[in-house]
PDB file of N, CA and C in Angstrom:
ATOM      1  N   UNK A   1       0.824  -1.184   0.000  1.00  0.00           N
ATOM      2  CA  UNK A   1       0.000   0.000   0.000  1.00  0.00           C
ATOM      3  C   UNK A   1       0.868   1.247   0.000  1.00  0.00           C
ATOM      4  N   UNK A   2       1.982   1.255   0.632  1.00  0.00           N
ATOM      5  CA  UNK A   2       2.229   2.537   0.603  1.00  0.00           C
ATOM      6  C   UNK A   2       4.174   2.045   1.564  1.00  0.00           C
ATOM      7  N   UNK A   3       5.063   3.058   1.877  1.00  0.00           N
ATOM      8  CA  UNK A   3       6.138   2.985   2.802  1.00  0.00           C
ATOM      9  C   UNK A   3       4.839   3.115   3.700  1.00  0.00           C
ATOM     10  N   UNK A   4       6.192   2.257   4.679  1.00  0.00           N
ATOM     11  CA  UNK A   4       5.458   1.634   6.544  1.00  0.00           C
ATOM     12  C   UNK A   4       6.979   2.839   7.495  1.00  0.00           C
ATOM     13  N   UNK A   5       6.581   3.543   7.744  1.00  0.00           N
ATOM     14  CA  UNK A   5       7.204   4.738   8.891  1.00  0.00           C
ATOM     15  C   UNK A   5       6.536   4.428   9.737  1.00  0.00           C
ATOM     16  N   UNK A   6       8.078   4.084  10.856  1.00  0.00           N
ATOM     17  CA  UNK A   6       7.792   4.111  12.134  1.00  0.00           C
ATOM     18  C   UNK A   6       7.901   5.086  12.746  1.00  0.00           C
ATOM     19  N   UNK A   7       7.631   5.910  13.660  1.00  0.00           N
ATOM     20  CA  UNK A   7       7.410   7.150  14.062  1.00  0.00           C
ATOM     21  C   UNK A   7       8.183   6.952  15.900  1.00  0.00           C
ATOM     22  N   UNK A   8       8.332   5.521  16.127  1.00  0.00           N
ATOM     23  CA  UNK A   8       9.104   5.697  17.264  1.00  0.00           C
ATOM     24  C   UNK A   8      10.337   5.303  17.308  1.00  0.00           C
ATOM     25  N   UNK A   9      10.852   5.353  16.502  1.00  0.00           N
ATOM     26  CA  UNK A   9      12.448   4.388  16.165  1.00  0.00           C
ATOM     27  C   UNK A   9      12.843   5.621  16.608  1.00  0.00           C
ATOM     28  N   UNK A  10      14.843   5.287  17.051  1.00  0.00           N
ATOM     29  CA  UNK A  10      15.658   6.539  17.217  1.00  0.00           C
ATOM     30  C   UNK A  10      15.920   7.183  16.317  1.00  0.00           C
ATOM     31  N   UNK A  11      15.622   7.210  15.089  1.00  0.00           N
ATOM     32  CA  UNK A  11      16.097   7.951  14.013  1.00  0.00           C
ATOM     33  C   UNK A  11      14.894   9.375  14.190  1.00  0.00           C
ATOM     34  N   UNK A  12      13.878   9.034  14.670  1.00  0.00           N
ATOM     35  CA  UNK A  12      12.472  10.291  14.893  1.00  0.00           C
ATOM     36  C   UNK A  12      13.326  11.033  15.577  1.00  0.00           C
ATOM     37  N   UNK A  13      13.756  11.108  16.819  1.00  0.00           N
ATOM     38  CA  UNK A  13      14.060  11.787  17.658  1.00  0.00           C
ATOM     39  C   UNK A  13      15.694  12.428  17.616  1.00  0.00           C
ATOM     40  N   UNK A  14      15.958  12.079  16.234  1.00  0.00           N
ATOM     41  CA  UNK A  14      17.533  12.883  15.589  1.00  0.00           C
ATOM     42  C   UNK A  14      16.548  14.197  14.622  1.00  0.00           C
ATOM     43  N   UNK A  15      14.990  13.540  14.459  1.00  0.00           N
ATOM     44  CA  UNK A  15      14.790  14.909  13.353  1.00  0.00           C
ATOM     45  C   UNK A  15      14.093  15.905  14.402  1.00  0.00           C
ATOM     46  N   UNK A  16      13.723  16.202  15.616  1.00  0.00           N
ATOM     47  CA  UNK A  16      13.335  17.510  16.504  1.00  0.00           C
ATOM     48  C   UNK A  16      14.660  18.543  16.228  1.00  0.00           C
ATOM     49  N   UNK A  17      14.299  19.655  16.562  1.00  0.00           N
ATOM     50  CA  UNK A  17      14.924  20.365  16.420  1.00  0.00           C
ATOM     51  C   UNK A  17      15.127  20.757  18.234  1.00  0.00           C
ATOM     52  N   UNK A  18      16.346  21.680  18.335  1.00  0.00           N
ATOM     53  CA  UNK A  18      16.529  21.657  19.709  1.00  0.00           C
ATOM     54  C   UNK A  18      16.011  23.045  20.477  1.00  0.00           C
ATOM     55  N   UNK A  19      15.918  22.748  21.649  1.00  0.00           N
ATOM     56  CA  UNK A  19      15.368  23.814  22.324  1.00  0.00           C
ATOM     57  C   UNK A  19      15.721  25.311  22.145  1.00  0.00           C
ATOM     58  N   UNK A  20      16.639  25.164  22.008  1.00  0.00           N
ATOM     59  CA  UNK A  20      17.520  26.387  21.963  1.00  0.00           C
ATOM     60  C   UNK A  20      17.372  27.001  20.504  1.00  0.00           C
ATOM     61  N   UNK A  21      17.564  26.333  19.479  1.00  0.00           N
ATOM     62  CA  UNK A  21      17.181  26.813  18.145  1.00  0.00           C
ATOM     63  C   UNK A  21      15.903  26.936  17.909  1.00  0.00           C
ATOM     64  N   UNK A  22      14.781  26.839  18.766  1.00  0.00           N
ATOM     65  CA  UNK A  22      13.447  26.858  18.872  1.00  0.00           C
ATOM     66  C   UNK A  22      13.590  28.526  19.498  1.00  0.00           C
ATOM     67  N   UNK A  23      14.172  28.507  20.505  1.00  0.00           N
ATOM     68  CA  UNK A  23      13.678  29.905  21.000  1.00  0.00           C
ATOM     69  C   UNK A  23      14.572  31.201  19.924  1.00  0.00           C
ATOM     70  N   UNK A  24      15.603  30.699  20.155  1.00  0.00           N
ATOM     71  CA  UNK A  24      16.388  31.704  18.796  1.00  0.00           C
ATOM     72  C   UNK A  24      14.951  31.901  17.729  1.00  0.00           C
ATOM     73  N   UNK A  25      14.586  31.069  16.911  1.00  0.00           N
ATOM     74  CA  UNK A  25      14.041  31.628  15.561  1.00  0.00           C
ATOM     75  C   UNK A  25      12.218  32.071  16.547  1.00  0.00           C
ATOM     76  N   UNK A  26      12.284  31.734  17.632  1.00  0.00           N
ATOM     77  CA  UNK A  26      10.953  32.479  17.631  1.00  0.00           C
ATOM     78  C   UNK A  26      11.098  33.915  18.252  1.00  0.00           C
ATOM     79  N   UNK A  27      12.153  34.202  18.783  1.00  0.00           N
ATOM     80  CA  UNK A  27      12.541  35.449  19.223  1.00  0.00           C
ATOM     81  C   UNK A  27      12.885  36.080  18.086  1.00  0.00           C
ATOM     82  N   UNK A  28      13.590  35.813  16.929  1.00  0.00           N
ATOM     83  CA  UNK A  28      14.074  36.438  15.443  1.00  0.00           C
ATOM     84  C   UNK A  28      12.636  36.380  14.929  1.00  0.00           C
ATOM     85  N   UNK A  29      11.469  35.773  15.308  1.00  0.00           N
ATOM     86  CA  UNK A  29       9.919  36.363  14.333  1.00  0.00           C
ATOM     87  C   UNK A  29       9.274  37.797  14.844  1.00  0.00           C
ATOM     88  N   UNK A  30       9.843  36.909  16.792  1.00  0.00           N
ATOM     89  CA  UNK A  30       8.915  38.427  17.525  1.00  0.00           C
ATOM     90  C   UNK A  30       9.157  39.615  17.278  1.00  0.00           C
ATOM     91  N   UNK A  31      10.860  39.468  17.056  1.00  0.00           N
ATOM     92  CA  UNK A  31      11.474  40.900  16.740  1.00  0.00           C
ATOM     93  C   UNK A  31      11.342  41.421  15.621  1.00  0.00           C
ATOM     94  N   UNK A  32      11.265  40.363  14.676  1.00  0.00           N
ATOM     95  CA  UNK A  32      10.850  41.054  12.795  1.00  0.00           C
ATOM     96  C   UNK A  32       9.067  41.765  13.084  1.00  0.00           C
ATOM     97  N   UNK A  33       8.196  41.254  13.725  1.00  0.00           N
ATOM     98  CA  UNK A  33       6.956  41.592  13.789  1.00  0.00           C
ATOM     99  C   UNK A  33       7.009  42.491  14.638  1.00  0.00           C
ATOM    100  N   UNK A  34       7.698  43.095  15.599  1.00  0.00           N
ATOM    101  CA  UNK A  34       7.806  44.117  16.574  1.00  0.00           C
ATOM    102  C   UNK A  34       8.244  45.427  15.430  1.00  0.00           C
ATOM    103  N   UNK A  35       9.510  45.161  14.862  1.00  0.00           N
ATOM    104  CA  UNK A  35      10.248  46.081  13.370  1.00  0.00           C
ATOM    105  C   UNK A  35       8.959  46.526  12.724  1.00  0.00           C
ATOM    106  N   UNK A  36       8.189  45.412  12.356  1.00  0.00           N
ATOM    107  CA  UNK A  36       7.322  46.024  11.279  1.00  0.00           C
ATOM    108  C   UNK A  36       6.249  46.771  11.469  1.00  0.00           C
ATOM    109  N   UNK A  37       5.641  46.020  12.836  1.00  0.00           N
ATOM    110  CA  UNK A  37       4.667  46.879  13.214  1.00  0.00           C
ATOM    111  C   UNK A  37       4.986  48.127  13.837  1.00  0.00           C
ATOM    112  N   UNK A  38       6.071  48.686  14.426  1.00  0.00           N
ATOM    113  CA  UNK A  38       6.566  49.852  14.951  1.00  0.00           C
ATOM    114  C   UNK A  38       6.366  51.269  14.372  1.00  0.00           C
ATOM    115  N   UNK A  39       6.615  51.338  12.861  1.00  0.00           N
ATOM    116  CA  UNK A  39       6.257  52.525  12.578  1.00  0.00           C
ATOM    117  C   UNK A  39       5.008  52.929  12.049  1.00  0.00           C
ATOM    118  N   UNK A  40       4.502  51.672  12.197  1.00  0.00           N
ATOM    119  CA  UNK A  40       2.925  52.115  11.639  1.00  0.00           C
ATOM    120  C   UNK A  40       2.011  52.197  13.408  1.00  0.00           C
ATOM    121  N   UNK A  41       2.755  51.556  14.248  1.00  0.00           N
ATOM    122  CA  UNK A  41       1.373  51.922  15.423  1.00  0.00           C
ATOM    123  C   UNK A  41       2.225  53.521  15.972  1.00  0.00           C
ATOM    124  N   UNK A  42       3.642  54.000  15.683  1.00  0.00           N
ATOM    125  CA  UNK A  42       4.018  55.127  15.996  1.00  0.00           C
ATOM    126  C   UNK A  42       3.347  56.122  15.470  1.00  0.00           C
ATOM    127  N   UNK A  43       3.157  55.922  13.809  1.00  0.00           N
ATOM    128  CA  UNK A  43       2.371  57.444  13.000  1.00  0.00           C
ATOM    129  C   UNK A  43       0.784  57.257  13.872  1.00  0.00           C
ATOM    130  N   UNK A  44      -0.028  56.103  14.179  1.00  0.00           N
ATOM    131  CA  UNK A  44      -0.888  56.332  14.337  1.00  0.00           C
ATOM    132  C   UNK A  44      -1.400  56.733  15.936  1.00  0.00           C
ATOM    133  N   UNK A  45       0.440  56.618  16.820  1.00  0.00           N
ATOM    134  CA  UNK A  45       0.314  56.993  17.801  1.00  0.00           C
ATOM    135  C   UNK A  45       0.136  59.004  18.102  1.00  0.00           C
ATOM    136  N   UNK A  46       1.550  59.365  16.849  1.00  0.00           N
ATOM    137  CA  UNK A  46       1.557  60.371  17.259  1.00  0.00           C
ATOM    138  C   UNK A  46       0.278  61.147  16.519  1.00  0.00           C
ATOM    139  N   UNK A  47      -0.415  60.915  15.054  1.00  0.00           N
ATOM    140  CA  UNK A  47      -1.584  61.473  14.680  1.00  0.00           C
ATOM    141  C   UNK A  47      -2.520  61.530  15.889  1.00  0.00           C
ATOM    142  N   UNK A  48      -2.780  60.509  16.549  1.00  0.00           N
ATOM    143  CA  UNK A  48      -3.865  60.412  17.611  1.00  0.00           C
ATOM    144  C   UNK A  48      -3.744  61.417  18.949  1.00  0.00           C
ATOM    145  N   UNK A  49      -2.383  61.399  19.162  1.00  0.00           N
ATOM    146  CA  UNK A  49      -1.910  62.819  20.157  1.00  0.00           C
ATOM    147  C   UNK A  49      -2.061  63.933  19.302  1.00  0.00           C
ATOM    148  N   UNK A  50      -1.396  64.419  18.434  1.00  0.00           N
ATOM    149  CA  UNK A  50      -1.980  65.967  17.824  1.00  0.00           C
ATOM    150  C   UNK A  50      -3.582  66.131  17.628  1.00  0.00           C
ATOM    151  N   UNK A  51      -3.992  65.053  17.103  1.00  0.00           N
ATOM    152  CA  UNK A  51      -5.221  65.043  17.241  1.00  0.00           C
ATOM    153  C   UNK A  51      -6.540  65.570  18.457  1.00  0.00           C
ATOM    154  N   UNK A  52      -6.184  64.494  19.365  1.00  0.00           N
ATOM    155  CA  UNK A  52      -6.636  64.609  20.555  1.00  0.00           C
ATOM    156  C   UNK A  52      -5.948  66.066  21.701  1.00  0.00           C
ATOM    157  N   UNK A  53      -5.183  66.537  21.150  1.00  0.00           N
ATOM    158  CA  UNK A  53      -5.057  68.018  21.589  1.00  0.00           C
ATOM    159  C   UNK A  53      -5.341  68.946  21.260  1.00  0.00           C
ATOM    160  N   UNK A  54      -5.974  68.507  19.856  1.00  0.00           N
ATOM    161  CA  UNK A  54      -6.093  69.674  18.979  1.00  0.00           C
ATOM    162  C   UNK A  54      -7.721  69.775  19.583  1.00  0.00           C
ATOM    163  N   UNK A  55      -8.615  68.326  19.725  1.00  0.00           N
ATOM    164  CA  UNK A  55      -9.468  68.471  20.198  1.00  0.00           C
ATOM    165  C   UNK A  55      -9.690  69.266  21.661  1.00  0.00           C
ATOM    166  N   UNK A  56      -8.836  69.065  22.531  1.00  0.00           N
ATOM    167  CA  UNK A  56      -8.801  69.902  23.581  1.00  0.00           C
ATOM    168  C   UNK A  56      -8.757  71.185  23.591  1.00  0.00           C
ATOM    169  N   UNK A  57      -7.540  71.178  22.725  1.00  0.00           N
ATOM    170  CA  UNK A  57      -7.815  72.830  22.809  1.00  0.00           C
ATOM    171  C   UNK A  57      -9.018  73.480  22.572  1.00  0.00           C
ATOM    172  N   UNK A  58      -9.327  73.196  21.287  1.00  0.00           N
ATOM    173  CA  UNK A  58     -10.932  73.336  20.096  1.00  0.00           C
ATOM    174  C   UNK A  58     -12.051  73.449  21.242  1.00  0.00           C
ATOM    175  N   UNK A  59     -12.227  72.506  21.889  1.00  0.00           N
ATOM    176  CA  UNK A  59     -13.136  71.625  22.381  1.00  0.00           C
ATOM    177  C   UNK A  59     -14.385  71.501  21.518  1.00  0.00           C
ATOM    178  N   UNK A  60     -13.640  70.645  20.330  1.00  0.00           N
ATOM    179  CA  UNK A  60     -14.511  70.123  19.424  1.00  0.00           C
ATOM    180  C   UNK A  60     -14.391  68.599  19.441  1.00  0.00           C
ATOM    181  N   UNK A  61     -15.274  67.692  19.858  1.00  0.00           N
ATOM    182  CA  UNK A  61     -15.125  66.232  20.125  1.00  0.00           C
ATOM    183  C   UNK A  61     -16.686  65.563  19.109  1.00  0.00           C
ATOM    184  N   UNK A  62     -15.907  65.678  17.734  1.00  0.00           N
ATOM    185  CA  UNK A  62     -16.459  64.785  16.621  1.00  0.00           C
ATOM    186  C   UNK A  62     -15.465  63.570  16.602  1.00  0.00           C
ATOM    187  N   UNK A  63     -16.508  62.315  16.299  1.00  0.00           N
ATOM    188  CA  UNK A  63     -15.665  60.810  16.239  1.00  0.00           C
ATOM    189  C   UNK A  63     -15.007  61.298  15.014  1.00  0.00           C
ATOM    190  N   UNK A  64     -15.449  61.542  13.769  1.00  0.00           N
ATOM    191  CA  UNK A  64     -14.626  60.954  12.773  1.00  0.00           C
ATOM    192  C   UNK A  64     -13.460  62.488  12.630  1.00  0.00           C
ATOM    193  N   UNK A  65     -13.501  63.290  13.121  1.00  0.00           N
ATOM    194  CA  UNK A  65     -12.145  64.258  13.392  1.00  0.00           C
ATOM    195  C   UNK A  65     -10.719  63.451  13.986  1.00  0.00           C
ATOM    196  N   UNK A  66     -11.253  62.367  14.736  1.00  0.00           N
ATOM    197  CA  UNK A  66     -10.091  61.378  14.948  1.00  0.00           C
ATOM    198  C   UNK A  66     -10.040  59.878  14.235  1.00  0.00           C
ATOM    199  N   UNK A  67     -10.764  60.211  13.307  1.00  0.00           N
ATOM    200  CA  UNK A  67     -10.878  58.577  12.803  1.00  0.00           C
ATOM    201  C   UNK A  67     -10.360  58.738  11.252  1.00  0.00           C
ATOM    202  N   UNK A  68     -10.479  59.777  10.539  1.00  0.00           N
ATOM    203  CA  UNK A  68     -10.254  60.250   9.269  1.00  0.00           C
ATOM    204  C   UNK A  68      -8.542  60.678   9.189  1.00  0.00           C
ATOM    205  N   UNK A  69      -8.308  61.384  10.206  1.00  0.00           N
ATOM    206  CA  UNK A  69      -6.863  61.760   9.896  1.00  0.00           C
ATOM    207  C   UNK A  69      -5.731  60.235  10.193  1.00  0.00           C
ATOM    208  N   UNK A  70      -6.223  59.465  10.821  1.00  0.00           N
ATOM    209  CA  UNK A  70      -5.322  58.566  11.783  1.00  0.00           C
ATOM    210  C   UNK A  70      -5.730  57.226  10.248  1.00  0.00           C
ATOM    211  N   UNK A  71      -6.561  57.009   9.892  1.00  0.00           N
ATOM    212  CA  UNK A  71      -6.652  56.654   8.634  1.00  0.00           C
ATOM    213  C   UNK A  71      -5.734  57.110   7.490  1.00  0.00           C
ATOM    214  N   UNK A  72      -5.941  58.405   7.040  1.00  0.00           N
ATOM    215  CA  UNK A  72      -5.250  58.872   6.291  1.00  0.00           C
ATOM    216  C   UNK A  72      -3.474  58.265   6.429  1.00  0.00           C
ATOM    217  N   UNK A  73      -3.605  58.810   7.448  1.00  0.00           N
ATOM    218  CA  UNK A  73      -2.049  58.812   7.791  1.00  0.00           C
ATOM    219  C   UNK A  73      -1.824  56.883   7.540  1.00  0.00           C
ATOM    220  N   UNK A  74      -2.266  56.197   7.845  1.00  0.00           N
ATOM    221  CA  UNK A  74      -1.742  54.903   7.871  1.00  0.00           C
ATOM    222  C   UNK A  74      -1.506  54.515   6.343  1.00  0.00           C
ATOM    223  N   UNK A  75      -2.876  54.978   6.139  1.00  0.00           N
ATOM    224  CA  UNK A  75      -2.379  54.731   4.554  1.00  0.00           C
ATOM    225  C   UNK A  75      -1.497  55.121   4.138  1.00  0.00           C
ATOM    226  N   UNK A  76      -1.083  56.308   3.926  1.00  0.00           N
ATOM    227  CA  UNK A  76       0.036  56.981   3.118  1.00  0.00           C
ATOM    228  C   UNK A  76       1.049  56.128   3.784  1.00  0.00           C
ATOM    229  N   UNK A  77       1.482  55.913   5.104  1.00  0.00           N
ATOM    230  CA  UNK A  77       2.909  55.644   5.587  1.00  0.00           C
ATOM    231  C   UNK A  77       2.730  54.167   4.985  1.00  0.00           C
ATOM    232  N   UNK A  78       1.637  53.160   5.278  1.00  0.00           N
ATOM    233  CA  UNK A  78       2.051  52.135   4.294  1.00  0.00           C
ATOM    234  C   UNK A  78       2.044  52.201   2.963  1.00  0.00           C
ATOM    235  N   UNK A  79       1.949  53.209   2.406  1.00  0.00           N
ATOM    236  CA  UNK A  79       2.584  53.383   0.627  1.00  0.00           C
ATOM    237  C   UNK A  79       3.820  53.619   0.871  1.00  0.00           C
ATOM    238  N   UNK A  80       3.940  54.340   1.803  1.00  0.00           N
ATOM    239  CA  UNK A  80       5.757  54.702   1.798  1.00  0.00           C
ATOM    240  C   UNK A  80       6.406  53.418   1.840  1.00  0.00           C
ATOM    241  N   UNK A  81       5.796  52.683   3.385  1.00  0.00           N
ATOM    242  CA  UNK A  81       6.769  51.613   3.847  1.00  0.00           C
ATOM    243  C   UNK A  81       6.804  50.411   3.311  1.00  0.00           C
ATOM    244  N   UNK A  82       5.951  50.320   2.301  1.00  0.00           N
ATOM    245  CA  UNK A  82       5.269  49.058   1.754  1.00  0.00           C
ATOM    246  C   UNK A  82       6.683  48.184   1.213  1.00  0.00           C
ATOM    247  N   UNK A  83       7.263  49.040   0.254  1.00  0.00           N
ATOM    248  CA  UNK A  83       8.644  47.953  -0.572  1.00  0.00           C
ATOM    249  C   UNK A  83       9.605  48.192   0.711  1.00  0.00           C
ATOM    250  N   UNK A  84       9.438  48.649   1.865  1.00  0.00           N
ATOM    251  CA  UNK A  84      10.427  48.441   2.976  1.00  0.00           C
ATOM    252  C   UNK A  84       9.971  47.231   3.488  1.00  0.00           C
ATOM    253  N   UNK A  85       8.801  46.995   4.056  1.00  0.00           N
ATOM    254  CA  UNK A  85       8.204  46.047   4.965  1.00  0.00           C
ATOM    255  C   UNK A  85       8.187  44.114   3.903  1.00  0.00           C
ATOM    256  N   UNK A  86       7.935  44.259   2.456  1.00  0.00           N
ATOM    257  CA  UNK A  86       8.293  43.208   1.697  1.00  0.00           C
ATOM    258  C   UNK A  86       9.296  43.247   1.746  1.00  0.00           C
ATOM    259  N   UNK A  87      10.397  43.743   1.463  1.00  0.00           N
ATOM    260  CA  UNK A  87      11.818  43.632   1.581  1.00  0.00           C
ATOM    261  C   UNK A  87      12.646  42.494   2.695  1.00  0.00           C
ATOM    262  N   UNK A  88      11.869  43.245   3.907  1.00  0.00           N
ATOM    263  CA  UNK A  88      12.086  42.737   5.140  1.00  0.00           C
ATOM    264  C   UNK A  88      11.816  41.493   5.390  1.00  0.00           C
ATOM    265  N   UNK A  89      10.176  41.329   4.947  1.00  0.00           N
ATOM    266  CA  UNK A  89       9.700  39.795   5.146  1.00  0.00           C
ATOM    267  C   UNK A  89      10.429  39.130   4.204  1.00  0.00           C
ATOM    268  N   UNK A  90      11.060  39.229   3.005  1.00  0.00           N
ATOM    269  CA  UNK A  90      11.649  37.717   1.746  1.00  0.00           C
ATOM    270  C   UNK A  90      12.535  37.845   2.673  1.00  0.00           C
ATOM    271  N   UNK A  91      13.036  39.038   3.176  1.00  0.00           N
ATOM    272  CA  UNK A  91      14.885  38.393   3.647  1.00  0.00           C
ATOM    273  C   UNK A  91      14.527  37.794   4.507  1.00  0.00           C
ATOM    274  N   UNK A  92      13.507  37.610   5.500  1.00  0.00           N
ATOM    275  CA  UNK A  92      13.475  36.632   6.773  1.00  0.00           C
ATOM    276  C   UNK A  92      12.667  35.934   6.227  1.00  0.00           C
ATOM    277  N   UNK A  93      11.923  35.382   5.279  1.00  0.00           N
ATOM    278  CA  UNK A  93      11.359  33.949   5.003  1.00  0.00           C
ATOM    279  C   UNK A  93      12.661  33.517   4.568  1.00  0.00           C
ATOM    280  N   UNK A  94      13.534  34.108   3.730  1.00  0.00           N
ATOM    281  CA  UNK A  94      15.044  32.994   3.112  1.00  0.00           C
ATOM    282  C   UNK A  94      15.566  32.680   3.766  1.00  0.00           C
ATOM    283  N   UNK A  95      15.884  34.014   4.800  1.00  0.00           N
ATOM    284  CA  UNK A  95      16.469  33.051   6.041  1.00  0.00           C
ATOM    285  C   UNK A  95      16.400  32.098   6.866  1.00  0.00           C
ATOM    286  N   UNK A  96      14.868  32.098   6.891  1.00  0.00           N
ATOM    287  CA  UNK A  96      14.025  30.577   7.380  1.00  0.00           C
ATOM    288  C   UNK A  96      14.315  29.637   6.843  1.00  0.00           C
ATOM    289  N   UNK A  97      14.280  29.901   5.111  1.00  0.00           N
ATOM    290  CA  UNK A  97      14.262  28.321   4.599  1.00  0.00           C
ATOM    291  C   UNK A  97      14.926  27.972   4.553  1.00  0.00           C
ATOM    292  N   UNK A  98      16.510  29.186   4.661  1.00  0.00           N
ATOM    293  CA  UNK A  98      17.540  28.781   4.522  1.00  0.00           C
ATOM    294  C   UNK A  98      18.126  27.651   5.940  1.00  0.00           C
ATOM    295  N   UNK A  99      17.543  28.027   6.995  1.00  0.00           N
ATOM    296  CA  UNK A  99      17.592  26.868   7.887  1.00  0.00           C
ATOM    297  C   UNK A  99      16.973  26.116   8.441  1.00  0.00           C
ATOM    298  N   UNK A 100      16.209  25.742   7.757  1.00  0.00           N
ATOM    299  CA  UNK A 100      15.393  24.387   7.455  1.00  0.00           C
ATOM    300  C   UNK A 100      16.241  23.212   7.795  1.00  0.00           C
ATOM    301  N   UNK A 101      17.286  23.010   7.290  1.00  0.00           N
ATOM    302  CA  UNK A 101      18.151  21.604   7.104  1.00  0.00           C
ATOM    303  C   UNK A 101      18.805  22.249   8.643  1.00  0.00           C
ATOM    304  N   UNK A 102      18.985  22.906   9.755  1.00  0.00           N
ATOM    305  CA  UNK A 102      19.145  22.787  11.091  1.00  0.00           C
ATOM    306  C   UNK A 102      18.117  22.522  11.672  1.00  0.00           C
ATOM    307  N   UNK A 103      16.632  22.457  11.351  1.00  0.00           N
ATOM    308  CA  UNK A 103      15.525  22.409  12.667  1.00  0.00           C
ATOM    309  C   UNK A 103      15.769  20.831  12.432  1.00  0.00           C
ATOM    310  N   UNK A 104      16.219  19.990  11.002  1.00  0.00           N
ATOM    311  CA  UNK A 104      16.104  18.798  11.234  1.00  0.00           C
ATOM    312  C   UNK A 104      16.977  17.602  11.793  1.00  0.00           C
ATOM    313  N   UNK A 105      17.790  18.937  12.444  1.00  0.00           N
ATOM    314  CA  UNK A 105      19.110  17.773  12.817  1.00  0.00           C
ATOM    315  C   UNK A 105      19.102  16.969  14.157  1.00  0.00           C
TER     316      UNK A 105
END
């Protein structure tokens, strides 16, 4: 019918990968996803402060006076950052695949 794999022989337990190279590449994702998301929750941090002061001062408190500019702004900065942020992700998927043949040793 088909190959018969045994799944408990010692040869299974040469293909885990080790603890330590487990936390390495999940700390190298947190930090690529921390990179990327950073300057986009920053523009929409600091739009939301000028914003919300501007409302204070004003004391004009319409929802979409803070919902329209903080929009705006995301968009544009991801047109800017867009061929930055792909850039970023191929080089860390290659680098992944590129060590592929260590998670199986």
């Amino acid at each position: 019918m088909g190959v018969d794999y045994q799944i408990a022989g010692p040869e299974f337990w040469n293909l885990i990968m080790t603890p330590e190279f487990a936390v390495e590449m999940l700390k190298a994702t947190i930090f690529q996803a921390v990179t990327l998301a950073l300057p986009v929750l920053l523009g929409a941090m600091v739009v939301g402060l000028l914003i919300s002061l501007f409302q204070a001062v004003t004391s004009i408190h319409e929802q979409t006076l803070s919902f329209v500019p903080k929009t705006l702004c995301l968009v544009a900065l991801l047109v800017v950052l867009l061929p930055w942020m792909l850039r970023t992700v191929i080089q860390f998927t290659t680098v992944v695949i590129e060590k592929l043949p260590e998670m199986v040793r």
